[in-house]
Every structure is written in structure tokens, then in C-alpha cells.
N, C-alpha and C. Protein backbone atom coordinates (compact mmCIF):
# COMPACT_ATOMS: atom_id res chain seq x y z
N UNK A 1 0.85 -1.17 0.00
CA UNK A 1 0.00 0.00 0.00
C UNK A 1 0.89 1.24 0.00
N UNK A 2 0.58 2.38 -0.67
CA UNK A 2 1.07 3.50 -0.78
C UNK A 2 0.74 4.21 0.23
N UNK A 3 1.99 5.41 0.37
CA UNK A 3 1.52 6.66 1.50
C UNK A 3 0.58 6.86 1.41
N UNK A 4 -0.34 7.40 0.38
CA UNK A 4 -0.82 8.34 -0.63
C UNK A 4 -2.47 7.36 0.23
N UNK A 5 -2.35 6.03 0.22
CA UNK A 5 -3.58 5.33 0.86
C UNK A 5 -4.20 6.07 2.29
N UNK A 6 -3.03 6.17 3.06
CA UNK A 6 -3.49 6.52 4.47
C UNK A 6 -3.62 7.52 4.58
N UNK A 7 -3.90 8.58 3.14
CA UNK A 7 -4.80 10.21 3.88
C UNK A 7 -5.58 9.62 3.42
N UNK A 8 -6.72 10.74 4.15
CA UNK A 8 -8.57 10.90 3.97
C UNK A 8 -8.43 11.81 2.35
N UNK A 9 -7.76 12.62 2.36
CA UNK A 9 -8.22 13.09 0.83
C UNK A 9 -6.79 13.83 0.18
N UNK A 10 -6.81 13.72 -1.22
CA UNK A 10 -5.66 14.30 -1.77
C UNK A 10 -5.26 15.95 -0.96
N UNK A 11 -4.62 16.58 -1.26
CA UNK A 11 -3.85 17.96 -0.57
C UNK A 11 -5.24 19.24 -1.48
N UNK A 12 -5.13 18.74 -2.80
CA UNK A 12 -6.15 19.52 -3.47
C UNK A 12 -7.29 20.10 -2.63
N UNK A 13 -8.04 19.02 -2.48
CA UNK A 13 -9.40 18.22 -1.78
C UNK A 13 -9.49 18.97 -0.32
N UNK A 14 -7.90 19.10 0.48
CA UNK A 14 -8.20 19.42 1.26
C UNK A 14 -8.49 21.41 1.23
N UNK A 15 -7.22 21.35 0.41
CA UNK A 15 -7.56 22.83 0.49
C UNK A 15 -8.39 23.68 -0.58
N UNK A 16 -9.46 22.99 -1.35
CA UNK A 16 -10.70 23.51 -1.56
C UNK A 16 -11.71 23.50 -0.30
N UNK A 17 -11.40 21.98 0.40
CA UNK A 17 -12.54 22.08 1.96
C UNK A 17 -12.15 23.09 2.84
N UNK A 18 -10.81 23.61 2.79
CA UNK A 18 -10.25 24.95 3.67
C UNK A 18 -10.84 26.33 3.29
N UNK A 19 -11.22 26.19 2.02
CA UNK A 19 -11.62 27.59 1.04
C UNK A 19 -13.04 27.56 1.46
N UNK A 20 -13.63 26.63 1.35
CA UNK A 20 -15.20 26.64 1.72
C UNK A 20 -15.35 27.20 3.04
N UNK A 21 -14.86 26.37 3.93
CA UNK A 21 -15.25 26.95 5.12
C UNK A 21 -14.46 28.68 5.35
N UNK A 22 -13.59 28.85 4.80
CA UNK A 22 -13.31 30.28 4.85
C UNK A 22 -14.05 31.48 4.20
N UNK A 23 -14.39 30.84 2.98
CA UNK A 23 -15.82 31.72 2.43
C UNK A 23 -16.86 31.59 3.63
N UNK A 24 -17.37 30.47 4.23
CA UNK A 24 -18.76 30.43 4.92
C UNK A 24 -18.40 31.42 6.02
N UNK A 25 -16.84 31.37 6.91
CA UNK A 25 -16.90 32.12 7.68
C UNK A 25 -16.97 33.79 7.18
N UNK A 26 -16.40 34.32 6.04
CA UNK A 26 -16.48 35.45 5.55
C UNK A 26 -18.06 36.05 5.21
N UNK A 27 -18.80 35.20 4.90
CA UNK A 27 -19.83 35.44 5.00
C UNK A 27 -20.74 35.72 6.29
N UNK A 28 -20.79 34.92 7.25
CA UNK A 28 -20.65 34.97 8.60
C UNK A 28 -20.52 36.82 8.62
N UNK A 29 -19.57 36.92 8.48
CA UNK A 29 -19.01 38.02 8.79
C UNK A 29 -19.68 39.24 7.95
N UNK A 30 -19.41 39.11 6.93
CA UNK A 30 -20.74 39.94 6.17
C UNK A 30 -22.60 40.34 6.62
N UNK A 31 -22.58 39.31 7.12
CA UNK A 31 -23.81 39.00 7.55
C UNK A 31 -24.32 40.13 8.77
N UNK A 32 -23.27 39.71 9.85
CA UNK A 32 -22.63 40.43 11.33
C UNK A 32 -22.62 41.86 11.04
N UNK A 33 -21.64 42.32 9.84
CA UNK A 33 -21.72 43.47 9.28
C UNK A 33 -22.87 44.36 9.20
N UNK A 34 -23.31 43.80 8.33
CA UNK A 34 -24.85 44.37 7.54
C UNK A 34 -25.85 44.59 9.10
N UNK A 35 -25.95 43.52 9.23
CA UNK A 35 -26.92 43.78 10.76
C UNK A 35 -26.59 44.98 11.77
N UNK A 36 -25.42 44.75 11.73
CA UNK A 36 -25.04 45.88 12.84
C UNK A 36 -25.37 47.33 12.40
N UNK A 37 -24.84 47.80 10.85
CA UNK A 37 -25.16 48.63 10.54
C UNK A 37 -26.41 49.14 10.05
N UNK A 38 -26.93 47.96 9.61
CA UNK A 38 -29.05 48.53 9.79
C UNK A 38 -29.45 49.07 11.11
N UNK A 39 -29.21 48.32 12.08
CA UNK A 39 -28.93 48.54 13.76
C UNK A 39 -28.85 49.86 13.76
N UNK A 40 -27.65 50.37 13.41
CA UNK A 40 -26.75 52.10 13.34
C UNK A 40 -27.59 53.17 12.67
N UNK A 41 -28.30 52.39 11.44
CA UNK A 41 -28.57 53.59 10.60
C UNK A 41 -30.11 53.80 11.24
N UNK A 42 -30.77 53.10 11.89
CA UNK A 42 -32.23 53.17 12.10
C UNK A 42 -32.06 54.45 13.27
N UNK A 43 -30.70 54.12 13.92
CA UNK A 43 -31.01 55.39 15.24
C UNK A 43 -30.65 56.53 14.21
N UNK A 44 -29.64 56.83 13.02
CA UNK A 44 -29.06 57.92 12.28
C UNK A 44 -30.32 59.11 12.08
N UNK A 45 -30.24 60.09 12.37
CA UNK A 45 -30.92 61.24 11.76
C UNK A 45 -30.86 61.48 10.29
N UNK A 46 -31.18 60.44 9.46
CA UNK A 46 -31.08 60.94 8.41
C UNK A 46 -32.40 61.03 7.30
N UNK A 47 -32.78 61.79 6.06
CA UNK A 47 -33.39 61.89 5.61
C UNK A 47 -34.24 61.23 4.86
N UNK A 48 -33.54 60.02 4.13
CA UNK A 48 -34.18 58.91 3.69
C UNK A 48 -33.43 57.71 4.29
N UNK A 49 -33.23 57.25 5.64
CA UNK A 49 -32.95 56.12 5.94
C UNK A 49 -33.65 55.22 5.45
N UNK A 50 -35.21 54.86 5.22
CA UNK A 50 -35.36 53.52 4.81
C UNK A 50 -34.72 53.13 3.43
N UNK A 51 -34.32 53.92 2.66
CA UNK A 51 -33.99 53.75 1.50
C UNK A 51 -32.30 52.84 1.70
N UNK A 52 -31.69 53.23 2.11
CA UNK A 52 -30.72 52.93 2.70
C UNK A 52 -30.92 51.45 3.35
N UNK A 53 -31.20 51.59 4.48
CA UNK A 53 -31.86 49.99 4.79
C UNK A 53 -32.39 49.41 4.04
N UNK A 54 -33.07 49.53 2.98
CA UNK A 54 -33.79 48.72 2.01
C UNK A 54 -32.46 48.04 1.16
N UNK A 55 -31.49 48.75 1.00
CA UNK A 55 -30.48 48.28 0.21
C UNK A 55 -29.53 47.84 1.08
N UNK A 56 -29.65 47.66 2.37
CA UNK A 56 -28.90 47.08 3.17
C UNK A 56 -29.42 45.66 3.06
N UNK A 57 -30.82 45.98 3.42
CA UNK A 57 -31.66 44.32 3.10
C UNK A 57 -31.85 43.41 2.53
N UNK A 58 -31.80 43.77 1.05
CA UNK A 58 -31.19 43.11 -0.19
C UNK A 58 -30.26 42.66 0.20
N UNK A 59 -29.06 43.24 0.22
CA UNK A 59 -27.53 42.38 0.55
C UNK A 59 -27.66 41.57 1.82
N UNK A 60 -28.23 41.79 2.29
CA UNK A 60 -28.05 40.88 3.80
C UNK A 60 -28.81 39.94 3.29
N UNK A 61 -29.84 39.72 2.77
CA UNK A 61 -30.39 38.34 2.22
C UNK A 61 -29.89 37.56 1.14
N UNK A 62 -28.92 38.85 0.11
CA UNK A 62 -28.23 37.94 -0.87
C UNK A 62 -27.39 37.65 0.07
N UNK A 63 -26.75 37.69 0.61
CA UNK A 63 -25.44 37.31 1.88
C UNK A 63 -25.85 35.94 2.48
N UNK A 64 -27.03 35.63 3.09
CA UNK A 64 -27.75 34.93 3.73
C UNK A 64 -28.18 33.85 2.80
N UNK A 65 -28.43 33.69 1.83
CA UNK A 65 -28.69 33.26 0.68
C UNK A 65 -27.67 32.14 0.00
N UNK A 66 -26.57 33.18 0.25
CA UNK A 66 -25.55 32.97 -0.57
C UNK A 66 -24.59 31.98 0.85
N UNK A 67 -24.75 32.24 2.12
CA UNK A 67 -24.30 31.70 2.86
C UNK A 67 -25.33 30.09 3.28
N UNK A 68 -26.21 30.06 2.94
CA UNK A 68 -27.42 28.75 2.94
C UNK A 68 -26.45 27.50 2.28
N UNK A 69 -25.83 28.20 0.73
CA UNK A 69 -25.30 27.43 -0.19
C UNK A 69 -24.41 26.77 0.06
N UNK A 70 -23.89 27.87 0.77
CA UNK A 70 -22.07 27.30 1.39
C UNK A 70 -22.26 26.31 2.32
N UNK A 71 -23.04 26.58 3.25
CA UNK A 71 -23.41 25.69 4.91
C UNK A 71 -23.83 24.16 3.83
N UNK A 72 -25.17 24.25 3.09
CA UNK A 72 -25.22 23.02 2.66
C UNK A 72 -23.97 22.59 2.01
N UNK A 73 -22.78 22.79 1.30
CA UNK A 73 -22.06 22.15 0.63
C UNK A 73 -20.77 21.92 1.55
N UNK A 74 -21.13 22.05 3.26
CA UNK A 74 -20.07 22.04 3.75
C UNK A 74 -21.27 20.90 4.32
N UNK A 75 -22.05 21.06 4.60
CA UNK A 75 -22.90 19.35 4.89
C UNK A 75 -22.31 18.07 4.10
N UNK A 76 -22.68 18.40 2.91
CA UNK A 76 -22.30 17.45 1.64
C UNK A 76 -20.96 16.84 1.94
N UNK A 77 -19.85 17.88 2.29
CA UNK A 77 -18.53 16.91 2.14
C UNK A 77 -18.08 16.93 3.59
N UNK A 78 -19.28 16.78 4.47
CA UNK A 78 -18.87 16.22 6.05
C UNK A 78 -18.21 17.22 6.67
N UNK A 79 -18.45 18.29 6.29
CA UNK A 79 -17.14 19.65 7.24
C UNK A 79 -18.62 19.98 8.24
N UNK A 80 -17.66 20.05 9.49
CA UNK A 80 -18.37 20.60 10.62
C UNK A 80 -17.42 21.70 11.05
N UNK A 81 -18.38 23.04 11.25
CA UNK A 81 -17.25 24.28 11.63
C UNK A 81 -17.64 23.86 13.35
N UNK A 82 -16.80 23.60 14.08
CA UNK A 82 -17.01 23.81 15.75
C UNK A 82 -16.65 25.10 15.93
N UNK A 83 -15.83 25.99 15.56
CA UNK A 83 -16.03 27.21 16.45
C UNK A 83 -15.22 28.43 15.68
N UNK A 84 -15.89 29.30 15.66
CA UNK A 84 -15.27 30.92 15.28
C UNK A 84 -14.70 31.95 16.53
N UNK A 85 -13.32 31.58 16.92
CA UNK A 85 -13.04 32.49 17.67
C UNK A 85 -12.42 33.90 17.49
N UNK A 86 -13.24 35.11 18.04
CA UNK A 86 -12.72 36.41 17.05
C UNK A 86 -11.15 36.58 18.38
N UNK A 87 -10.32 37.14 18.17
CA UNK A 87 -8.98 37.26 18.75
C UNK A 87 -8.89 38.60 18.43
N UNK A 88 -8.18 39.34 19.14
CA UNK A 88 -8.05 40.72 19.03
C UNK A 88 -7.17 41.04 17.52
N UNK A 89 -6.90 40.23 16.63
CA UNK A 89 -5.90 40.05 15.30
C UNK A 89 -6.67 39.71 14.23
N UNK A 90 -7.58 38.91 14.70
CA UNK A 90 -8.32 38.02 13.76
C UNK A 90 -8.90 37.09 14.19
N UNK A 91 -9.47 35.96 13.18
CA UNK A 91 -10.30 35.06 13.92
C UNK A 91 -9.73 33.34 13.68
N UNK A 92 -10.04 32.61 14.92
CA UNK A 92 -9.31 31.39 14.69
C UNK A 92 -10.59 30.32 14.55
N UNK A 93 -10.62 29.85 13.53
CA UNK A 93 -11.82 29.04 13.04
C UNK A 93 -10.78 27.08 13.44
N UNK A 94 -12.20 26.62 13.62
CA UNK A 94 -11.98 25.14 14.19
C UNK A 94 -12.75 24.35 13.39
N UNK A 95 -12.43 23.43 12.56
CA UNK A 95 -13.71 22.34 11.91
C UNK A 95 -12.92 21.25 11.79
N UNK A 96 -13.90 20.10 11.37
CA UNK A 96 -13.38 18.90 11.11
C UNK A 96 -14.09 18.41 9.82
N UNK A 97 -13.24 17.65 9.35
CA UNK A 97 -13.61 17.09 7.48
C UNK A 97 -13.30 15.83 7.39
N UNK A 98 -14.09 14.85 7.16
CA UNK A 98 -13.97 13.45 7.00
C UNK A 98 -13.04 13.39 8.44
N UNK A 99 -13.60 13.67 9.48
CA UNK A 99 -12.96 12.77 10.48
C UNK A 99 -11.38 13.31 11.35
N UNK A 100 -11.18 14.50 10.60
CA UNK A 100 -9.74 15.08 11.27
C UNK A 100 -9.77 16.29 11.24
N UNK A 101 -9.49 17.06 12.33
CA UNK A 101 -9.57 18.29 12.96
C UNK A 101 -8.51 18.90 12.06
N UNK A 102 -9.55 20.37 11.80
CA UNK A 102 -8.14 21.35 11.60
C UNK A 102 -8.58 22.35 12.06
N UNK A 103 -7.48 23.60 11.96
CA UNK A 103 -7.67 25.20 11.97
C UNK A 103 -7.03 25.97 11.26
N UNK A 104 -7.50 27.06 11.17
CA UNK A 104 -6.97 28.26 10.24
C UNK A 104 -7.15 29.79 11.47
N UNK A 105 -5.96 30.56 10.98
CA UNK A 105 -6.19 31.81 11.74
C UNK A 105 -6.38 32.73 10.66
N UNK A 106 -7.44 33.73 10.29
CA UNK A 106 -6.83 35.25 9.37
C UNK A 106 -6.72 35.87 10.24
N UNK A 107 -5.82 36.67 9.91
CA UNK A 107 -5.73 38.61 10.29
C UNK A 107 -6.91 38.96 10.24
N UNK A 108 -6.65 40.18 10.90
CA UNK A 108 -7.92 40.86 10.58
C UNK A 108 -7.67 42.40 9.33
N UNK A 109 -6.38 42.33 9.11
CA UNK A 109 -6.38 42.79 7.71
C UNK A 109 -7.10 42.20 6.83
N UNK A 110 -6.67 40.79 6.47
CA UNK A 110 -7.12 40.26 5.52
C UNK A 110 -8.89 39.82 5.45
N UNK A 111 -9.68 39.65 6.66
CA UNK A 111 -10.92 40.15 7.01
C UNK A 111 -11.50 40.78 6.30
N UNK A 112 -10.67 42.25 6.43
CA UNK A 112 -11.76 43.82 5.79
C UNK A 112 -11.36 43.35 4.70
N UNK A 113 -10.52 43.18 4.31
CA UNK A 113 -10.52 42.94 2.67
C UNK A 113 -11.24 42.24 1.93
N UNK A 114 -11.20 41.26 2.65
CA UNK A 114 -12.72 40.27 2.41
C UNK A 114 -13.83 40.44 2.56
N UNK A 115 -14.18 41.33 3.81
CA UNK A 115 -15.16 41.34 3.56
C UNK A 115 -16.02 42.50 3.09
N UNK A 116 -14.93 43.61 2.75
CA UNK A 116 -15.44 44.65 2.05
C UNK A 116 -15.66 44.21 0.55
N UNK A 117 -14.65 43.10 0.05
CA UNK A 117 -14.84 42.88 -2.00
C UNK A 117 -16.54 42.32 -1.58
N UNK A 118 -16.59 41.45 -0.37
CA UNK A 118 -17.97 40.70 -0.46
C UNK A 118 -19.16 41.43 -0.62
N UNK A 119 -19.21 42.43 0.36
CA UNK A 119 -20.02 43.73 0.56
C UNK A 119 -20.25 44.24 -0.46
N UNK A 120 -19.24 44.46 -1.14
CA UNK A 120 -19.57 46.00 -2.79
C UNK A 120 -20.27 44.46 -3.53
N UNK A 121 -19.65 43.63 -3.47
CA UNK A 121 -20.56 42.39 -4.56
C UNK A 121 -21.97 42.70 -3.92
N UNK A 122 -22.32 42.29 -2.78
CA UNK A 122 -23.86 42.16 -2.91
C UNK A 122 -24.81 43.71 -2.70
N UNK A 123 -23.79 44.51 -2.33
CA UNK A 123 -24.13 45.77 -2.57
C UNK A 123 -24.31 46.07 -4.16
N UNK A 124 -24.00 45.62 -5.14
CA UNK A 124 -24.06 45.89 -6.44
C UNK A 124 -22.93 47.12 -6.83
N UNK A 125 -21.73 47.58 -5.94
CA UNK A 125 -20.86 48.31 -6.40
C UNK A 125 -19.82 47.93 -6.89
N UNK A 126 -19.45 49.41 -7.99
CA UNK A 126 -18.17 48.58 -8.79
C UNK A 126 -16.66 47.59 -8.21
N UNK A 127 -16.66 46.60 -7.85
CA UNK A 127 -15.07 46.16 -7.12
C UNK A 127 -13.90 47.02 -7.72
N UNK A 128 -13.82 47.87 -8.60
CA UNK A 128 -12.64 48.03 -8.74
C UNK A 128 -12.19 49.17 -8.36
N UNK A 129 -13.44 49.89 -7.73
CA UNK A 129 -13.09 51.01 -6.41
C UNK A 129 -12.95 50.80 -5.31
N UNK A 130 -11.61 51.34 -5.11
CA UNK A 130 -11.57 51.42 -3.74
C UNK A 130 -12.16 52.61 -2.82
């Protein structure tokens, strides 16, 4: 029998199942986002807030939507996220995939970055402004 027998899945395999759950958590996070700031803008003095929230709402459901997809396809290939811990840097995510624990840490640079390209996507703004 080959090395290659005694993993659970090629290196590929694994780190597309690493990408998934890092999108689901980015979304997560998008999600967190949006809420908070509907939250913000409802107390704001401003002139047409619902308009604003209305287009907050949209994205938070395409977000939500779009995060349904991810959760089921992390069902499908057996990934269980156990835990999102936020750290004053970033966040340290915990899951297991066919049977063996892993983790990942981001920054929290790399966070806003993420989750601002995610934001202008379901916001409908151009990505190539910054």
C-alpha cells in the first residue's frame, strides 16, 4: 500500500474544503456586518434612511442566501465548523472534514478585505473602487 492510501483526501481536496469553510466564515461576517449597521442607521438622523436599509436588506439576504449554499455544501462533504473564535488580530476558526480536525487563523487585515470585496458584490458596487 502507498503513502498516498493513508490520507482521507488528496492535498487539493483538502484545500478547496479549507476555502469553503473560509468563504462560509467570511460570510458569517458579512452578515454580522450588515446587521449591525441597519442597527446604526435606524437610530441615524437621516433623511431617507429607509432607503438605505432597504439596500442594506437586499444584501443581507443575498449574503444569507448565498451563505445557505455554502453551509449546505459544507454538509455534503462532512465539514463541521465547531467554532469561530474572534482574537483581538483576527479570527481562529476550528472544523473537522472526514474525520480530522483542523484550523486556520486570518488577520484581521485580511478580514476587511474580504469582507469589504464581499459587501460591494452584494451591494451591487463597482469592485474596482476602492
Amino acid at each position: 500500500m502507498t503513502s498516498q492510501a493513508t490520507f482521507p483526501s488528496d492535498p487539493a481536496s483538502r484545500a478547496a474544503d479549507a476555502l469553503l469553510v473560509k468563504q462560509y466564515v467570511i460570510h458569517s461576517l458579512v452578515i454580522d456586518t450588515l446587521k449591525r449597521d441597519m442597527s446604526h442607521l435606524t437610530q441615524a438622523p437621516l433623511k431617507m434612511t429607509h432607503l438605505y436599509l432597504a439596500a442594506l436588506e437586499q444584501a443581507e439576504e443575498q449574503a444569507a442566501l448565498s451563505s445557505s449554499k455554502l453551509r449546505r455544501e459544507c454538509r455534503r462533504r462532512n465539514i463541521h465548523i465547531h467554532e469561530q473564535e474572534r482574537q483581538p488580530h483576527g479570527i481562529r476558526v476550528h472544523y473537522s472534514c472526514k474525520g480530522y480536525e483542523h484550523s486556520f487563523y486570518m488577520l484581521r487585515g485580511l478580514l476587511r478585505s474580504e469582507v469589504t470585496h464581499l459587501m460591494r458584490h452584494f451591494l451591487n458596487l463597482d469592485n474596482s473602487e476602492k
